[in-house]
PDB file of N, CA and C in Angstrom:
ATOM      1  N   UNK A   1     -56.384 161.726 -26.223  1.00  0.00           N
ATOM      2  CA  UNK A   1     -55.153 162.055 -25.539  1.00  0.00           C
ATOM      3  C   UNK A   1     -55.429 163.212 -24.580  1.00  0.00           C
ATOM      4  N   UNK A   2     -54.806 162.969 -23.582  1.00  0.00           N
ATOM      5  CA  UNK A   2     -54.870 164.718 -22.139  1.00  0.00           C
ATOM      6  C   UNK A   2     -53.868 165.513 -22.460  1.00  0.00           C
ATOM      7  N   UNK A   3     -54.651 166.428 -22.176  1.00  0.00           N
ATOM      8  CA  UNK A   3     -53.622 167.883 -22.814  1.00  0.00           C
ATOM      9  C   UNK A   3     -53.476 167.856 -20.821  1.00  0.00           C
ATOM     10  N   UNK A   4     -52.346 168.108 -21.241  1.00  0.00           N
ATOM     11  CA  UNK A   4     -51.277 168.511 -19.930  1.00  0.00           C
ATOM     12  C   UNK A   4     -51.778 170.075 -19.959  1.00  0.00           C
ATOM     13  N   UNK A   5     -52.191 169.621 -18.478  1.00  0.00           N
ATOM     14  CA  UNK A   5     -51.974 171.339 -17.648  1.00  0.00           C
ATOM     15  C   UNK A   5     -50.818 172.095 -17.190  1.00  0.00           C
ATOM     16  N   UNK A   6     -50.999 173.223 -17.544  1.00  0.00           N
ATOM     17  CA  UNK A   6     -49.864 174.160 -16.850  1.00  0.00           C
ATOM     18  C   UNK A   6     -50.399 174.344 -15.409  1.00  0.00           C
ATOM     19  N   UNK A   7     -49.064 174.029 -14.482  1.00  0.00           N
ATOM     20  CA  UNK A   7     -48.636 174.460 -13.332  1.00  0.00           C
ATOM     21  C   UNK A   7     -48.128 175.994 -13.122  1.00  0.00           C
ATOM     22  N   UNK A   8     -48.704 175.949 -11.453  1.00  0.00           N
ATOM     23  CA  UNK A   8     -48.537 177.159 -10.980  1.00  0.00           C
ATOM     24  C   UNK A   8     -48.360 177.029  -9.783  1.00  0.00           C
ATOM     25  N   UNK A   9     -46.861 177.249  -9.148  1.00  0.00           N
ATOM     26  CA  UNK A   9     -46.193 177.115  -8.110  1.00  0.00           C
ATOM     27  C   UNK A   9     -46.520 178.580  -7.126  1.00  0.00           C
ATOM     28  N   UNK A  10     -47.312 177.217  -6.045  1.00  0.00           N
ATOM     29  CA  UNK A  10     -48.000 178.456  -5.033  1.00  0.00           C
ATOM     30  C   UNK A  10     -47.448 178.451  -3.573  1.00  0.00           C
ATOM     31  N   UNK A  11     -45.859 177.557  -3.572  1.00  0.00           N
ATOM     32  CA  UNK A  11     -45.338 177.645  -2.563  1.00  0.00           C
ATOM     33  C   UNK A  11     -44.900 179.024  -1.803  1.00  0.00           C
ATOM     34  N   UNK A  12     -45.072 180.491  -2.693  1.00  0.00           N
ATOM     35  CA  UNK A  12     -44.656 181.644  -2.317  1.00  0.00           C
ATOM     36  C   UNK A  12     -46.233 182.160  -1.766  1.00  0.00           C
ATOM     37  N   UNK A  13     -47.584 181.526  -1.648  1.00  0.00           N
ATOM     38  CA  UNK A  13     -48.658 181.834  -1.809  1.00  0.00           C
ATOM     39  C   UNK A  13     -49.243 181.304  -0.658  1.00  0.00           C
ATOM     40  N   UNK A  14     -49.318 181.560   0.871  1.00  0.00           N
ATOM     41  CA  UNK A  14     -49.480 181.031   1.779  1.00  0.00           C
ATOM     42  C   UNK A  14     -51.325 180.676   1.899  1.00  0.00           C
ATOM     43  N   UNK A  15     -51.790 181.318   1.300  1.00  0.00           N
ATOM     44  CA  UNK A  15     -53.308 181.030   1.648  1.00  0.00           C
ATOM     45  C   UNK A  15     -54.010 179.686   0.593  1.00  0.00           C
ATOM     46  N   UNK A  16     -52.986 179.889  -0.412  1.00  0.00           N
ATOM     47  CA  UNK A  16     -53.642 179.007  -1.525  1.00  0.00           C
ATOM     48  C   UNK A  16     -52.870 177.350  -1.100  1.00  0.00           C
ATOM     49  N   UNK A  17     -51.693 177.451  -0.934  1.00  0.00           N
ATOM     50  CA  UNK A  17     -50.805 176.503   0.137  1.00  0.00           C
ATOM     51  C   UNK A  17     -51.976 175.882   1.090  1.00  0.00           C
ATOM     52  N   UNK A  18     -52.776 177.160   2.296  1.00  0.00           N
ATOM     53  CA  UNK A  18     -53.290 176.456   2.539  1.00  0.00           C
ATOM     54  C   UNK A  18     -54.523 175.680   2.411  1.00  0.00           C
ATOM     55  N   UNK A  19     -55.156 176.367   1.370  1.00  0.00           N
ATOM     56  CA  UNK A  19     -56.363 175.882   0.415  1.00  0.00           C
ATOM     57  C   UNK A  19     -56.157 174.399  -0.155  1.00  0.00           C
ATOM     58  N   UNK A  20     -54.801 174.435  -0.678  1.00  0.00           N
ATOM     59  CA  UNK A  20     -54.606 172.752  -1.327  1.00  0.00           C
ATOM     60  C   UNK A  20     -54.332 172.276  -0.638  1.00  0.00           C
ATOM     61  N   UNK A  21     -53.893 172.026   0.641  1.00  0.00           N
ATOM     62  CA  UNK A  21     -53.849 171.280   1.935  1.00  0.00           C
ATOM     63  C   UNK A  21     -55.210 170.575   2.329  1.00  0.00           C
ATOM     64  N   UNK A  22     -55.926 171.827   2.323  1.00  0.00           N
ATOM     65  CA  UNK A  22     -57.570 170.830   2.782  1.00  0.00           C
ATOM     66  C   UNK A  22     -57.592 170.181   1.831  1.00  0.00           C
ATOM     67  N   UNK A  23     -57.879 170.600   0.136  1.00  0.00           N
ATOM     68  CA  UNK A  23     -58.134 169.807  -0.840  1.00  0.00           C
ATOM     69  C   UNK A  23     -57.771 168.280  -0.644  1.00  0.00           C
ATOM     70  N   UNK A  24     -56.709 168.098  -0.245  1.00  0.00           N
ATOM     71  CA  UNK A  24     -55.506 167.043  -0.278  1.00  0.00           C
ATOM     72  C   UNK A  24     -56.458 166.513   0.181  1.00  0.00           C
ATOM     73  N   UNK A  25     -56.387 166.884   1.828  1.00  0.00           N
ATOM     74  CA  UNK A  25     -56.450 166.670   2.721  1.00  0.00           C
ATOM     75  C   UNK A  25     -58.223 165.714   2.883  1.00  0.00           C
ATOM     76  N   UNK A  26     -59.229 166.700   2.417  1.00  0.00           N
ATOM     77  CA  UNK A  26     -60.508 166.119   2.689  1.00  0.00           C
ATOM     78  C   UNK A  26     -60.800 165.477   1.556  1.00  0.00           C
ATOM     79  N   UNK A  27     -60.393 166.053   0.074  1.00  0.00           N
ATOM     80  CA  UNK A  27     -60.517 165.108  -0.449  1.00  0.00           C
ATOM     81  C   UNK A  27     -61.767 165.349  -1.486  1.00  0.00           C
ATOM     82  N   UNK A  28     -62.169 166.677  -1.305  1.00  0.00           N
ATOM     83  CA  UNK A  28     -63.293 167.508  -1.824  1.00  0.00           C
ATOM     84  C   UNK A  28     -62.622 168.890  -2.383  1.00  0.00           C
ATOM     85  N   UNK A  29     -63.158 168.854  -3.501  1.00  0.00           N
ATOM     86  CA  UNK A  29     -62.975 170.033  -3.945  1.00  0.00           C
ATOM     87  C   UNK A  29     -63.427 171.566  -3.941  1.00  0.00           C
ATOM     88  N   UNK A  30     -63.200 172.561  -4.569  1.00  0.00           N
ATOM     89  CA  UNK A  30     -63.351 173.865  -3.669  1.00  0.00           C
ATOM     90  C   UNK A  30     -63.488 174.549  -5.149  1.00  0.00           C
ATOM     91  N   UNK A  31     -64.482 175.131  -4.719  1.00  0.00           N
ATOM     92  CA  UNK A  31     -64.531 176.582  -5.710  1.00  0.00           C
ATOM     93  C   UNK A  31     -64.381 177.481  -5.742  1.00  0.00           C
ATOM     94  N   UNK A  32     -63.297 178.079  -6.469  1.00  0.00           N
ATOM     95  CA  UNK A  32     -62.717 179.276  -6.003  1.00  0.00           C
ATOM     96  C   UNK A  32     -63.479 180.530  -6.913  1.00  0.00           C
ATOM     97  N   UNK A  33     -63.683 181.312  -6.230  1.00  0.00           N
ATOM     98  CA  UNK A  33     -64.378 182.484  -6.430  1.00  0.00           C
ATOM     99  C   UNK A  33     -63.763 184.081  -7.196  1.00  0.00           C
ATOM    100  N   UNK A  34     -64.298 185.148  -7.862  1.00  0.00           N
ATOM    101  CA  UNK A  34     -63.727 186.360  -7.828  1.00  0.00           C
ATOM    102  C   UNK A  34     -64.908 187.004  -8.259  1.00  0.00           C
ATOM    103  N   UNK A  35     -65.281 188.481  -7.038  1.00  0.00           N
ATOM    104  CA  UNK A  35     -66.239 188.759  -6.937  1.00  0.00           C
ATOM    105  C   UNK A  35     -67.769 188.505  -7.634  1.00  0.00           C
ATOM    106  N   UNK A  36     -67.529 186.711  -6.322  1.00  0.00           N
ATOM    107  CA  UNK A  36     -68.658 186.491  -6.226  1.00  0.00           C
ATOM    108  C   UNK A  36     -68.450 185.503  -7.669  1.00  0.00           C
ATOM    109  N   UNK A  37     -68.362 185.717  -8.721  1.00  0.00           N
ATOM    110  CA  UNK A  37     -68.179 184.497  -9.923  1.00  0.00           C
ATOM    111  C   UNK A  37     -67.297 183.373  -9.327  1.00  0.00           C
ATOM    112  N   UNK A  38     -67.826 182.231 -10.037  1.00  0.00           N
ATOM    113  CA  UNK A  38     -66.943 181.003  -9.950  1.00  0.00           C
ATOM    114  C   UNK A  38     -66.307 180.912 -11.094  1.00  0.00           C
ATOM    115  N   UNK A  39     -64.737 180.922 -10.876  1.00  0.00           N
ATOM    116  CA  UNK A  39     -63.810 181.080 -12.133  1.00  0.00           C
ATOM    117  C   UNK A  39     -63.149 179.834 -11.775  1.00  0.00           C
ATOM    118  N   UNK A  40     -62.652 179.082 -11.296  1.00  0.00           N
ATOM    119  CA  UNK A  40     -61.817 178.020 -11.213  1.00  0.00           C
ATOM    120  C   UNK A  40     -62.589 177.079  -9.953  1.00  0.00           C
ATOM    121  N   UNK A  41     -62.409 175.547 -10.330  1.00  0.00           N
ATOM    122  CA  UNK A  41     -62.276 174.567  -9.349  1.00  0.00           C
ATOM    123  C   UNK A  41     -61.226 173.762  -8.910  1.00  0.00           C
ATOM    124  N   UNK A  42     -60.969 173.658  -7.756  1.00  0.00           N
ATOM    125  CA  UNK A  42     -59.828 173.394  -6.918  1.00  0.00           C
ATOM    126  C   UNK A  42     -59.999 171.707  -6.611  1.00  0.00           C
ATOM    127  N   UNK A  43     -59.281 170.546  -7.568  1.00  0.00           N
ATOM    128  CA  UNK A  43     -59.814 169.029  -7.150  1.00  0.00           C
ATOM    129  C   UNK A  43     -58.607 168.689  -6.493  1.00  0.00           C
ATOM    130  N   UNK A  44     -58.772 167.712  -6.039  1.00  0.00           N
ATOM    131  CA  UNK A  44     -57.940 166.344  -5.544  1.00  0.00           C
ATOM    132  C   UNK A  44     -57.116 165.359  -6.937  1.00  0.00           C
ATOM    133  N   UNK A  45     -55.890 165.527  -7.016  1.00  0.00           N
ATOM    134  CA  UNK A  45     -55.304 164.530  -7.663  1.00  0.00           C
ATOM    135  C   UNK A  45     -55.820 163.387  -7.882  1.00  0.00           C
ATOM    136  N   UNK A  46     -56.653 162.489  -8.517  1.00  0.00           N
ATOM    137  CA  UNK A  46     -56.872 160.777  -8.303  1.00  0.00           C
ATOM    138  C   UNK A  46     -55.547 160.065  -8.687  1.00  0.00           C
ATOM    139  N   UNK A  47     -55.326 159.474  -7.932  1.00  0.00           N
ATOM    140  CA  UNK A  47     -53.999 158.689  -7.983  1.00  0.00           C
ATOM    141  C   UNK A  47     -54.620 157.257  -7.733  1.00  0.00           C
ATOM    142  N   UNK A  48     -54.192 156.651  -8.979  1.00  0.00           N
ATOM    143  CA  UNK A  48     -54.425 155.380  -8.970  1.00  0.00           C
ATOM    144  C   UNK A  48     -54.335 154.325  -8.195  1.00  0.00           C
ATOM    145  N   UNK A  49     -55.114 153.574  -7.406  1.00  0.00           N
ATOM    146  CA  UNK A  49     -55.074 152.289  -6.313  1.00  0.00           C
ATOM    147  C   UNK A  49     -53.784 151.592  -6.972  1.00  0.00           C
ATOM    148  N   UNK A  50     -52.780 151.057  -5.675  1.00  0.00           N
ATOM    149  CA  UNK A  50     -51.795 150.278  -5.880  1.00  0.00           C
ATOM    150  C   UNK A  50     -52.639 149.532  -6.277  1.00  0.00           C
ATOM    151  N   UNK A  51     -51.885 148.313  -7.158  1.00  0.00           N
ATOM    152  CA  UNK A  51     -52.652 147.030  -7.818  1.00  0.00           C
ATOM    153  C   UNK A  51     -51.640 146.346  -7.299  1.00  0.00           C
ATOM    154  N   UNK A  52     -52.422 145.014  -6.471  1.00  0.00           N
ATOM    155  CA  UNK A  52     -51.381 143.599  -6.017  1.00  0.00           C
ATOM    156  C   UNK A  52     -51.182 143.224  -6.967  1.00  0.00           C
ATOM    157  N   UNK A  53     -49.929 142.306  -7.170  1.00  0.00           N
ATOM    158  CA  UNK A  53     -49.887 141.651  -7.662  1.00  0.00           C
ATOM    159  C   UNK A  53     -50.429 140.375  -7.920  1.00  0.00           C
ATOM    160  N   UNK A  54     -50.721 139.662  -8.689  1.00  0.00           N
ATOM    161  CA  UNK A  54     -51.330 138.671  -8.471  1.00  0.00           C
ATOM    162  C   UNK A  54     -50.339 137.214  -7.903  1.00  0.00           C
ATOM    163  N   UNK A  55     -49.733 137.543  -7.559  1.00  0.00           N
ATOM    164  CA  UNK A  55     -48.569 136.191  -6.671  1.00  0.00           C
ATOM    165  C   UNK A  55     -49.481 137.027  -4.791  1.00  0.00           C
ATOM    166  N   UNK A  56     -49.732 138.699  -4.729  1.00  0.00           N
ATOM    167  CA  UNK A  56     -49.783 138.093  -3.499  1.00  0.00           C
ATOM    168  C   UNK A  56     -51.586 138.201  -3.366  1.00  0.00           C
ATOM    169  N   UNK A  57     -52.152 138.874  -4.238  1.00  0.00           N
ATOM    170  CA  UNK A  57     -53.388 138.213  -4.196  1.00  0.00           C
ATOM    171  C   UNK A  57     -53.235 136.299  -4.055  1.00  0.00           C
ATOM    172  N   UNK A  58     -53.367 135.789  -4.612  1.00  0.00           N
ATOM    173  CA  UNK A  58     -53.319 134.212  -4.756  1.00  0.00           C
ATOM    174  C   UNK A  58     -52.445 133.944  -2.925  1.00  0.00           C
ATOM    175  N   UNK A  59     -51.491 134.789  -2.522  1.00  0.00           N
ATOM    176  CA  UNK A  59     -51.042 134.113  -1.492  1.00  0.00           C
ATOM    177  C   UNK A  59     -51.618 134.497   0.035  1.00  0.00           C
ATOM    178  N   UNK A  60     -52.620 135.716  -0.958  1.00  0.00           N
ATOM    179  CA  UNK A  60     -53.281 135.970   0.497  1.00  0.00           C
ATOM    180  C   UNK A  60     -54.689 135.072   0.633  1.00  0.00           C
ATOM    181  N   UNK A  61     -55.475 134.780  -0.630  1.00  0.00           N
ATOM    182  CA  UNK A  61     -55.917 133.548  -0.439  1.00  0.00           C
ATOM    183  C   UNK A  61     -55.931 132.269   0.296  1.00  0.00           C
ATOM    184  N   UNK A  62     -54.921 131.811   0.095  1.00  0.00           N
ATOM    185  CA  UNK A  62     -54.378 130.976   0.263  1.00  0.00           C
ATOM    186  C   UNK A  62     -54.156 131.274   1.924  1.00  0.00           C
ATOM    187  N   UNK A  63     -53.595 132.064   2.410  1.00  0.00           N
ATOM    188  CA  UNK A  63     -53.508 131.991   4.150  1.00  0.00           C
ATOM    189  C   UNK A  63     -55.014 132.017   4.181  1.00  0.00           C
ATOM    190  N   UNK A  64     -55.868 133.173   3.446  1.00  0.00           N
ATOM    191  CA  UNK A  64     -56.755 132.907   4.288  1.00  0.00           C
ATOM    192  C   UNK A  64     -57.448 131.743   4.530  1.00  0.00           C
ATOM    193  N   UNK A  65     -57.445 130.665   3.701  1.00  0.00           N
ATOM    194  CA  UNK A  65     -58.589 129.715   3.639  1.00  0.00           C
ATOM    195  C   UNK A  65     -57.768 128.407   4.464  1.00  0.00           C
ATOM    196  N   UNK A  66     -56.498 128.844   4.893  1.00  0.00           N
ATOM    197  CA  UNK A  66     -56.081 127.733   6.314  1.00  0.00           C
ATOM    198  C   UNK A  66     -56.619 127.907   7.221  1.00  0.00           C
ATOM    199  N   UNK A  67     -56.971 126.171   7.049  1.00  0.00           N
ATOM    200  CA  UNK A  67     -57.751 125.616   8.424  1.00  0.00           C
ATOM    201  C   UNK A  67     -59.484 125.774   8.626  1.00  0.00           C
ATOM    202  N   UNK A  68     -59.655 126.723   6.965  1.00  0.00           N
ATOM    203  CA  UNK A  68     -61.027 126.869   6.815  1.00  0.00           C
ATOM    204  C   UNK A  68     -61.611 125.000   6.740  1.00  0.00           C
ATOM    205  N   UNK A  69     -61.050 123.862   6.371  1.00  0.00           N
ATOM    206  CA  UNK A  69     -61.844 122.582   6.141  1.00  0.00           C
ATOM    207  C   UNK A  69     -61.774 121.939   7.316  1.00  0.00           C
ATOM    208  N   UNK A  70     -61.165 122.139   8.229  1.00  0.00           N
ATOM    209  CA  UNK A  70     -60.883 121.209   9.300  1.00  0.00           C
ATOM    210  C   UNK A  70     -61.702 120.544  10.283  1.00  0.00           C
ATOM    211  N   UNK A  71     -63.462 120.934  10.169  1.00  0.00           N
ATOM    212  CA  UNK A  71     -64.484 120.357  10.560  1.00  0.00           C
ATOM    213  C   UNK A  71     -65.111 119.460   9.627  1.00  0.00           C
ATOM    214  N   UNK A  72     -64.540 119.451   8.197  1.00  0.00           N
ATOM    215  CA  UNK A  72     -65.356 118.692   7.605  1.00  0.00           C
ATOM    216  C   UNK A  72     -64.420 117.228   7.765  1.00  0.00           C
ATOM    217  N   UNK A  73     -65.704 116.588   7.113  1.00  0.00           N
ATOM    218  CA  UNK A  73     -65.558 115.226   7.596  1.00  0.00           C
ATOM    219  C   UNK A  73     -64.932 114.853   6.329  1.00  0.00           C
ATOM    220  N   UNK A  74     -64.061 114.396   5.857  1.00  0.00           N
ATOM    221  CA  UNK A  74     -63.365 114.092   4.640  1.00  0.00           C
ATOM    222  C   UNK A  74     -63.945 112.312   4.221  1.00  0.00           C
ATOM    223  N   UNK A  75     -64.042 111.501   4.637  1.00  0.00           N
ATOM    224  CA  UNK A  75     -64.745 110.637   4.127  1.00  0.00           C
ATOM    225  C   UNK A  75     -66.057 110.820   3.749  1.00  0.00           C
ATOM    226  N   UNK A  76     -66.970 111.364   4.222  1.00  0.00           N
ATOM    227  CA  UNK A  76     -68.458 111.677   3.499  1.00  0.00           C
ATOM    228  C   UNK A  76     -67.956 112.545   2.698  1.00  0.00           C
ATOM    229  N   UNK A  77     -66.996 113.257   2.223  1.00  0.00           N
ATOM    230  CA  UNK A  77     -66.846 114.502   1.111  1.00  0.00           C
ATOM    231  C   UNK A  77     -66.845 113.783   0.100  1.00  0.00           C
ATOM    232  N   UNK A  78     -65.344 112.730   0.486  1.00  0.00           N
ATOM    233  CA  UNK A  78     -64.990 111.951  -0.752  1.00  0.00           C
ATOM    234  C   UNK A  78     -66.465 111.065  -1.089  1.00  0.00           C
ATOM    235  N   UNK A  79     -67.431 110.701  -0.312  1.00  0.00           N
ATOM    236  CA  UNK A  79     -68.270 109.502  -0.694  1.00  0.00           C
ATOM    237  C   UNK A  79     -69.234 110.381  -1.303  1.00  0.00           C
ATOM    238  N   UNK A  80     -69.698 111.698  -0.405  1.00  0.00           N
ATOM    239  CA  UNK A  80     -70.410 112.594  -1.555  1.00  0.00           C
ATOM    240  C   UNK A  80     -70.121 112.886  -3.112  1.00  0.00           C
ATOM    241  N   UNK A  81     -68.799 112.915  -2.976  1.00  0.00           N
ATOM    242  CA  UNK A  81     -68.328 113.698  -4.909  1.00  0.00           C
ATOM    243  C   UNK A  81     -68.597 112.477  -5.530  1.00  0.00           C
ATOM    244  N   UNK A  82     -68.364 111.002  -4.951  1.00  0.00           N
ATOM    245  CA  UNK A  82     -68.548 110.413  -6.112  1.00  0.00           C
ATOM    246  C   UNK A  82     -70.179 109.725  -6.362  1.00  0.00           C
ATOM    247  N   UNK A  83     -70.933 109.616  -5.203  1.00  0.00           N
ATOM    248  CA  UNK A  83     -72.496 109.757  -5.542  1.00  0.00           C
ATOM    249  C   UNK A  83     -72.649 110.906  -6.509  1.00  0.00           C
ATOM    250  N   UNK A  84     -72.490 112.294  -6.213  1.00  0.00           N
ATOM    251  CA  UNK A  84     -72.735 113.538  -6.972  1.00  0.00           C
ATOM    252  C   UNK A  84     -72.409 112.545  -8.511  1.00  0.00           C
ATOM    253  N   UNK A  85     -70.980 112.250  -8.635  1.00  0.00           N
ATOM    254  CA  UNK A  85     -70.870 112.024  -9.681  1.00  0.00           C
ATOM    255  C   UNK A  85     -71.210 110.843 -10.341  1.00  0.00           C
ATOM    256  N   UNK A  86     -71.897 109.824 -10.071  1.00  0.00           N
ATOM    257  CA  UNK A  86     -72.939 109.055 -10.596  1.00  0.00           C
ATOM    258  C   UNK A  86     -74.158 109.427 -10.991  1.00  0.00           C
ATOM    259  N   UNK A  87     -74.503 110.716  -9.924  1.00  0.00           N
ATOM    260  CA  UNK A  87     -76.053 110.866 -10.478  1.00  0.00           C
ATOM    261  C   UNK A  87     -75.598 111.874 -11.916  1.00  0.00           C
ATOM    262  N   UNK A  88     -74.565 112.408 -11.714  1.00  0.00           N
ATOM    263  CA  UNK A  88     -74.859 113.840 -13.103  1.00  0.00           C
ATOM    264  C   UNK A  88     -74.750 113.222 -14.392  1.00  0.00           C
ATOM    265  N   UNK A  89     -74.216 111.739 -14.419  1.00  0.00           N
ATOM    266  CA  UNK A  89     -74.087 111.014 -15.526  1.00  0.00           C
ATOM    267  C   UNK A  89     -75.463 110.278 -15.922  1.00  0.00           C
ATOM    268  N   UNK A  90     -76.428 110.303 -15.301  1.00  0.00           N
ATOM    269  CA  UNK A  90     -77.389 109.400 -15.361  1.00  0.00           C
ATOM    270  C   UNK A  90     -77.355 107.853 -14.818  1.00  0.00           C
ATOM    271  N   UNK A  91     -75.452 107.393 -13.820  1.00  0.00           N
ATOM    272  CA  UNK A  91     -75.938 106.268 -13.574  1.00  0.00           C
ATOM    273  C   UNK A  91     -76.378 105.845 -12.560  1.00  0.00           C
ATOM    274  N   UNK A  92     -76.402 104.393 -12.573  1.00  0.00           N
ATOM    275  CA  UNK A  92     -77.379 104.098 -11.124  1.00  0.00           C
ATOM    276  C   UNK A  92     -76.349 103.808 -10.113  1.00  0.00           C
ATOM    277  N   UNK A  93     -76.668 103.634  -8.861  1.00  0.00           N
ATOM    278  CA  UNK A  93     -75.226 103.461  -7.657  1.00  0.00           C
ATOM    279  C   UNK A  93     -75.602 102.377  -7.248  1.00  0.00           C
ATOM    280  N   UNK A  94     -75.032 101.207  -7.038  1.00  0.00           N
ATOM    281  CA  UNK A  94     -74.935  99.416  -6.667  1.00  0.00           C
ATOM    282  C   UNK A  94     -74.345  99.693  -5.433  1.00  0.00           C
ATOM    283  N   UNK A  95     -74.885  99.212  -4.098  1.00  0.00           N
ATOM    284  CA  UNK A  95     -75.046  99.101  -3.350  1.00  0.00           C
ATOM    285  C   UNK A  95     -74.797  98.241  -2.514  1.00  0.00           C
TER     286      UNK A  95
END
């Protein structure tokens, strides 16, 4: 389980304001200093990637692959799958 951090409201704190701005901002974190020791590190929130849903995953699929077949030749497809599927059975094709 995460132990919750205590907050510390630095909106009255103009330099540290603008310290977490870059943070935000670049996305790198910062080490904050006191003479010369490193006492605290300054990160970036990770905030979790939206997750699609899967209705529009599947529907973005789906646009994309329109009009992807439209050079193939649909009679040799169909005459291919079913040779394919004579030979994977072991039978012979009559001719």
């Amino acid at each position: 389980m995460t132990k919750e951090l205590k907050a510390i409201d630095v909106d009255d704190a103009p330099e540290l304001v603008r310290v977490a701005e870059e943070v935000r901002q670049t996305r790198e974190p910062r080490l904050l200093r006191l003479h010369g020791e490193g006492v605290a590190v300054l990160r970036p929130i990770r905030r979790p990637a939206r997750r699609r849903s899967s209705r529009e995953t599947d529907d973005e699929a789906f646009r994309s692959a329109a009009g992807s077949w439209k050079d193939i030749d649909t009679d040799k497809l169909i005459a291919d799958i079913y040779e394919s599927r004579d030979l994977s059975v072991g039978r012979t094709i009559e001719v």
